[in-house]
N, C-alpha and C. Protein backbone atom coordinates (compact mmCIF):
# COMPACT_ATOMS: atom_id res chain seq x y z
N UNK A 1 19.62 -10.45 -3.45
CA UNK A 1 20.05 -9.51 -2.44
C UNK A 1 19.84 -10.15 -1.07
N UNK A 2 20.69 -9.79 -0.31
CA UNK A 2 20.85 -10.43 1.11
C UNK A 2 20.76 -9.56 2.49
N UNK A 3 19.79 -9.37 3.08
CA UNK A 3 19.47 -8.29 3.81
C UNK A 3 19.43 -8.98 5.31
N UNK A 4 20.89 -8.19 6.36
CA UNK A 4 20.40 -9.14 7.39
C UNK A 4 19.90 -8.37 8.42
N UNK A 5 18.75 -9.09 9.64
CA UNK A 5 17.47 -8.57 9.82
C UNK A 5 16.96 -9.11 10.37
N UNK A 6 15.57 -8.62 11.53
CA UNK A 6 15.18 -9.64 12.09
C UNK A 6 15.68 -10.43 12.94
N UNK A 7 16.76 -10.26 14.07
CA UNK A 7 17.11 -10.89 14.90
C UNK A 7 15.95 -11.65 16.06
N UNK A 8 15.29 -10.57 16.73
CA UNK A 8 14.62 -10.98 17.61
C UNK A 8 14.46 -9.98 18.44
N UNK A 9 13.70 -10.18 19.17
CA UNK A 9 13.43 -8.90 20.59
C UNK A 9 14.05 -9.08 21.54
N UNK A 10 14.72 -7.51 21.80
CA UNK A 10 15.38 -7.21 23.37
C UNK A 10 14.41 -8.20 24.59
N UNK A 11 14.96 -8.81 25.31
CA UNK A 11 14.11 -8.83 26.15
C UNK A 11 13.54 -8.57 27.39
N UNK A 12 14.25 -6.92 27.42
CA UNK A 12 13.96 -6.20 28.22
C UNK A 12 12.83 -5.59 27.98
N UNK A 13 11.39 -5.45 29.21
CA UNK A 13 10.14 -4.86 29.34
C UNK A 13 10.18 -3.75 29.49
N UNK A 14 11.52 -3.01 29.46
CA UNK A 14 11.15 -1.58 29.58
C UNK A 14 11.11 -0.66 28.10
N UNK A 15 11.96 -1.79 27.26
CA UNK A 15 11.58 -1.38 25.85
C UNK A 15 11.04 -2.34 25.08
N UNK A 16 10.66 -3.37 25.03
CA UNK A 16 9.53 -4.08 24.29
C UNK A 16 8.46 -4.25 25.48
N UNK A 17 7.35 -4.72 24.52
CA UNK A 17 6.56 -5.26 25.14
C UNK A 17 6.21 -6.91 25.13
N UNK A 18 6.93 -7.68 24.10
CA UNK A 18 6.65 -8.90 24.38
C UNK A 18 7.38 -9.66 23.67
N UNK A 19 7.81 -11.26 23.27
CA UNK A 19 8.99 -11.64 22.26
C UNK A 19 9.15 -11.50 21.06
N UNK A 20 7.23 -11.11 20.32
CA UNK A 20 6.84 -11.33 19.30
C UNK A 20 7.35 -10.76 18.58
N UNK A 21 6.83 -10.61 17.18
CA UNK A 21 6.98 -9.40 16.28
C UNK A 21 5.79 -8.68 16.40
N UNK A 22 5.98 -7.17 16.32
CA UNK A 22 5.04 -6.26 16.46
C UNK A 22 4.70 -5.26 15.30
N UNK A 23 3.83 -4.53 15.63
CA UNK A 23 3.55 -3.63 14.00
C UNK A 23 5.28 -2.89 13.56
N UNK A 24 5.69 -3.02 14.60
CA UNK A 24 7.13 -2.32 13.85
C UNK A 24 7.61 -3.28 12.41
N UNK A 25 7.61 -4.63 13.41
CA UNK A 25 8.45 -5.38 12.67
C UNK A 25 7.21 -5.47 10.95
N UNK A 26 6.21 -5.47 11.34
CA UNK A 26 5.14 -5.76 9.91
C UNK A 26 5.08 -4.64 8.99
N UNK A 27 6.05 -3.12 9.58
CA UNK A 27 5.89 -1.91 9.04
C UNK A 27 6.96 -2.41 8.28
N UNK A 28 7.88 -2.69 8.79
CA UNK A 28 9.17 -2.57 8.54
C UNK A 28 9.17 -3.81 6.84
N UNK A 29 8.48 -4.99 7.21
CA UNK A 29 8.58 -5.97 6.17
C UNK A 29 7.72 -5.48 4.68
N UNK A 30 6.80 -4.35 5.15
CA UNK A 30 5.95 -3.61 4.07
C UNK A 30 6.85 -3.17 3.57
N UNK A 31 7.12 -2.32 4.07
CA UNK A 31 8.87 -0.91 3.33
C UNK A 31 9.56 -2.24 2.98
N UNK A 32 9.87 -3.10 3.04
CA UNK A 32 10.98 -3.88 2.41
C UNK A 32 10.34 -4.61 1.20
N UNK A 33 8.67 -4.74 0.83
CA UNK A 33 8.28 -5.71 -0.32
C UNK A 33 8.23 -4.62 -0.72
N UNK A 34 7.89 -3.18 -0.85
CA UNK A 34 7.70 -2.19 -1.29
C UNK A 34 8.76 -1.72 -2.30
N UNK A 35 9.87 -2.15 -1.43
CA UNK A 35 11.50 -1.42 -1.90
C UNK A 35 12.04 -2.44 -3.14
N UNK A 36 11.16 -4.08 -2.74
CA UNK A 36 11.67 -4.95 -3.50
C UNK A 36 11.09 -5.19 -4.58
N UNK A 37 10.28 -4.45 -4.71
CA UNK A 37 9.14 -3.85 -5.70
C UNK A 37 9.62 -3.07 -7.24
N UNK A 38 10.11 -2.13 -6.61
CA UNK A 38 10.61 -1.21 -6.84
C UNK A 38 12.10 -1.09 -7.85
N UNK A 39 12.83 -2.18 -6.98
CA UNK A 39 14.23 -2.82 -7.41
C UNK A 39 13.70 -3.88 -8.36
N UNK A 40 12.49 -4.49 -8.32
CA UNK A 40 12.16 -5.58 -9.26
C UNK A 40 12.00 -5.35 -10.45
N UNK A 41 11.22 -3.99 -10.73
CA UNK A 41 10.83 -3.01 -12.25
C UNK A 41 11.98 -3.16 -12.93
N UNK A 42 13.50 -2.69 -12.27
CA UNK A 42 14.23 -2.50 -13.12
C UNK A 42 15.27 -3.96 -13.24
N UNK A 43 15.37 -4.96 -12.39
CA UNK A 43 16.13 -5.78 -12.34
C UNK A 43 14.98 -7.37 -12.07
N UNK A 44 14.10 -7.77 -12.77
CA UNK A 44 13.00 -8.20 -12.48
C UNK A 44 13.23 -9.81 -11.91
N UNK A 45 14.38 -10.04 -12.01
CA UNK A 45 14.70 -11.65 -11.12
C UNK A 45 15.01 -11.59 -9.89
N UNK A 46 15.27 -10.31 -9.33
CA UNK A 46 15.82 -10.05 -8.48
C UNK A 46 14.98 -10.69 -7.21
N UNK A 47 15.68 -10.98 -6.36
CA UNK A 47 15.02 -11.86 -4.82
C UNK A 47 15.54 -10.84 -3.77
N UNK A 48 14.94 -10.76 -2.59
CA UNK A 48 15.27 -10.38 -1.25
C UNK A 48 15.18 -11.41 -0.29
N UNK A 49 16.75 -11.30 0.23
CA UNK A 49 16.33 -12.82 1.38
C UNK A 49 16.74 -12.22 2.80
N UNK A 50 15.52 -12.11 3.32
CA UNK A 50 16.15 -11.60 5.10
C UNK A 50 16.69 -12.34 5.78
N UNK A 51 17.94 -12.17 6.12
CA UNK A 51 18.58 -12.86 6.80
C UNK A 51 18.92 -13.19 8.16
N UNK A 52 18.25 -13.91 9.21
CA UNK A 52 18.28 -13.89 10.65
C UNK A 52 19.11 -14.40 11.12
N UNK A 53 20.42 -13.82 11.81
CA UNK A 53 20.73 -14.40 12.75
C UNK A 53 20.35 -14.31 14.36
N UNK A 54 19.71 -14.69 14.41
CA UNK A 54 18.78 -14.55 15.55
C UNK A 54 19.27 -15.86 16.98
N UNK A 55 19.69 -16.73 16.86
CA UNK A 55 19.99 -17.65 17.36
C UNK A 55 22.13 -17.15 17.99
N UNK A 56 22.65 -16.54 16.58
CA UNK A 56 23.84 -16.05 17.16
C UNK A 56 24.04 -14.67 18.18
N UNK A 57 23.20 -13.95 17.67
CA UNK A 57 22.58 -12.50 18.39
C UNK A 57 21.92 -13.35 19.61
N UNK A 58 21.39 -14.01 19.99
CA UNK A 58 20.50 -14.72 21.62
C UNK A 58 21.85 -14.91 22.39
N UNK A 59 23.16 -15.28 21.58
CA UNK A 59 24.14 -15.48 22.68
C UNK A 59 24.87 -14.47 22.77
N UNK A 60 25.30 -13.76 21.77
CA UNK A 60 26.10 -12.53 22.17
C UNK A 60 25.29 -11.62 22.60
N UNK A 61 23.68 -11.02 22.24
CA UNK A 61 23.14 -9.68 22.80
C UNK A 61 21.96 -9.84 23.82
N UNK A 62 21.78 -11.62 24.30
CA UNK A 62 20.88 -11.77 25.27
C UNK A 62 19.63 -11.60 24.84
N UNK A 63 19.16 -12.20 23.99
CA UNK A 63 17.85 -11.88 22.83
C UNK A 63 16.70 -12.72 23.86
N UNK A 64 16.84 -13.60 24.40
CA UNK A 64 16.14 -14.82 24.80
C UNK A 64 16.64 -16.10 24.88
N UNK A 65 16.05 -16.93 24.96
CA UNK A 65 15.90 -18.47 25.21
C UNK A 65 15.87 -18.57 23.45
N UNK A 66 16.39 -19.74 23.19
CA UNK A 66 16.43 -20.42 21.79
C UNK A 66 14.83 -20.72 21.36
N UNK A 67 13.84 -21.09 21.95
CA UNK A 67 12.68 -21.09 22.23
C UNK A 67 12.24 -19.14 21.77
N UNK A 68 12.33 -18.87 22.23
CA UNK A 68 11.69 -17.39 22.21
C UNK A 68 12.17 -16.59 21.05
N UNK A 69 13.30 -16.93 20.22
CA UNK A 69 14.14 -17.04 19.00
C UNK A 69 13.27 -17.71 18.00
N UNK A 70 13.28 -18.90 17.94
CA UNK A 70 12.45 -19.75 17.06
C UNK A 70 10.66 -19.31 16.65
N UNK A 71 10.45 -18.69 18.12
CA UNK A 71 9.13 -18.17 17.57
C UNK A 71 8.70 -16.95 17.08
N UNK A 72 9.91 -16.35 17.27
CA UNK A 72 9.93 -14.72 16.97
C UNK A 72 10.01 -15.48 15.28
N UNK A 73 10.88 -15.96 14.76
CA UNK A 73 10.99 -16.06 13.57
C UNK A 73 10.46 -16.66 13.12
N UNK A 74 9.81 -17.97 13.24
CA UNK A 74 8.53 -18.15 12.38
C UNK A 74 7.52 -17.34 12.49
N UNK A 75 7.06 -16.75 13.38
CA UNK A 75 5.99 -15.46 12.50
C UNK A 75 6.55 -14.08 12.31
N UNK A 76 7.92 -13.83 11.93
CA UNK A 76 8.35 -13.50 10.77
C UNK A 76 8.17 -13.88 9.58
N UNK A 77 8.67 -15.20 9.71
CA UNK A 77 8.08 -16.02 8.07
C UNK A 77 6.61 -16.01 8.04
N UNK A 78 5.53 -15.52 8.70
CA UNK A 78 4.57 -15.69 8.17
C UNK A 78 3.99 -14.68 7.57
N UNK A 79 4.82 -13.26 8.52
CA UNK A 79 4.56 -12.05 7.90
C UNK A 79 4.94 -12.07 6.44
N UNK A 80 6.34 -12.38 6.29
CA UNK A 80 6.85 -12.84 5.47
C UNK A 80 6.07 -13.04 3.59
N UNK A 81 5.71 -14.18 4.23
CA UNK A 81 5.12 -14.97 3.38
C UNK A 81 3.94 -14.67 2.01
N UNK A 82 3.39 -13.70 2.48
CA UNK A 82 2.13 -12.49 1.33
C UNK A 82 3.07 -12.23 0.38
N UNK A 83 4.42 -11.99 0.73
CA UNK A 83 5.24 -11.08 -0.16
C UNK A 83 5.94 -11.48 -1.34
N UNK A 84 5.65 -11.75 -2.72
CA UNK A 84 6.34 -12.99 -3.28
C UNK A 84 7.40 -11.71 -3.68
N UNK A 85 8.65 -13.00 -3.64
CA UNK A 85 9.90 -12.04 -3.77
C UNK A 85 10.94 -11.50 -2.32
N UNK A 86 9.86 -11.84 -1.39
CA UNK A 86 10.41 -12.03 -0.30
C UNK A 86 10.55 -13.27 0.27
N UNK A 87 11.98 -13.64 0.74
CA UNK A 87 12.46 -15.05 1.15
C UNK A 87 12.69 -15.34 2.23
């Protein structure tokens, strides 16, 4: 399964607070090992791969600097990473 996700943060201060990922984004990756959990019982090979375009979204929706992209998403992948089954 191919879930796309995770772009990156607005980087406007009047609605985030910083480039990172925040408890939203770590709520959000729970509900998704949770869900993939769930889908695994009955279909048990099954993979979830979040898919970022994060680098194409920086030029069309003004996400940041390619820099501020790159780091948003590796600690995504690190949130990531606890979750086996998540890719």
């Amino acid at each position: 399964l191919v879930l796309p996700t995770f772009h990156g943060k607005c980087p406007s201060r009047r609605l985030t607070i910083g480039d990172l990922p925040d408890q939203g984004e770590y709520l959000a990756i729970q509900t998704l090992a949770e869900l993939h959990l769930r889908i695994a019982d009955i279909y048990p090979a099954t993979e979830l791969h979040l898919l970022s375009e994060g680098h194409f979204h920086s030029d069309v929706q003004l996400l940041g600097s390619d820099q501020a992209v790159d780091n948003y998403i590796a600690r995504i992948r690190d949130m990531i990473r606890p979750h086996s089954g998540l890719v």
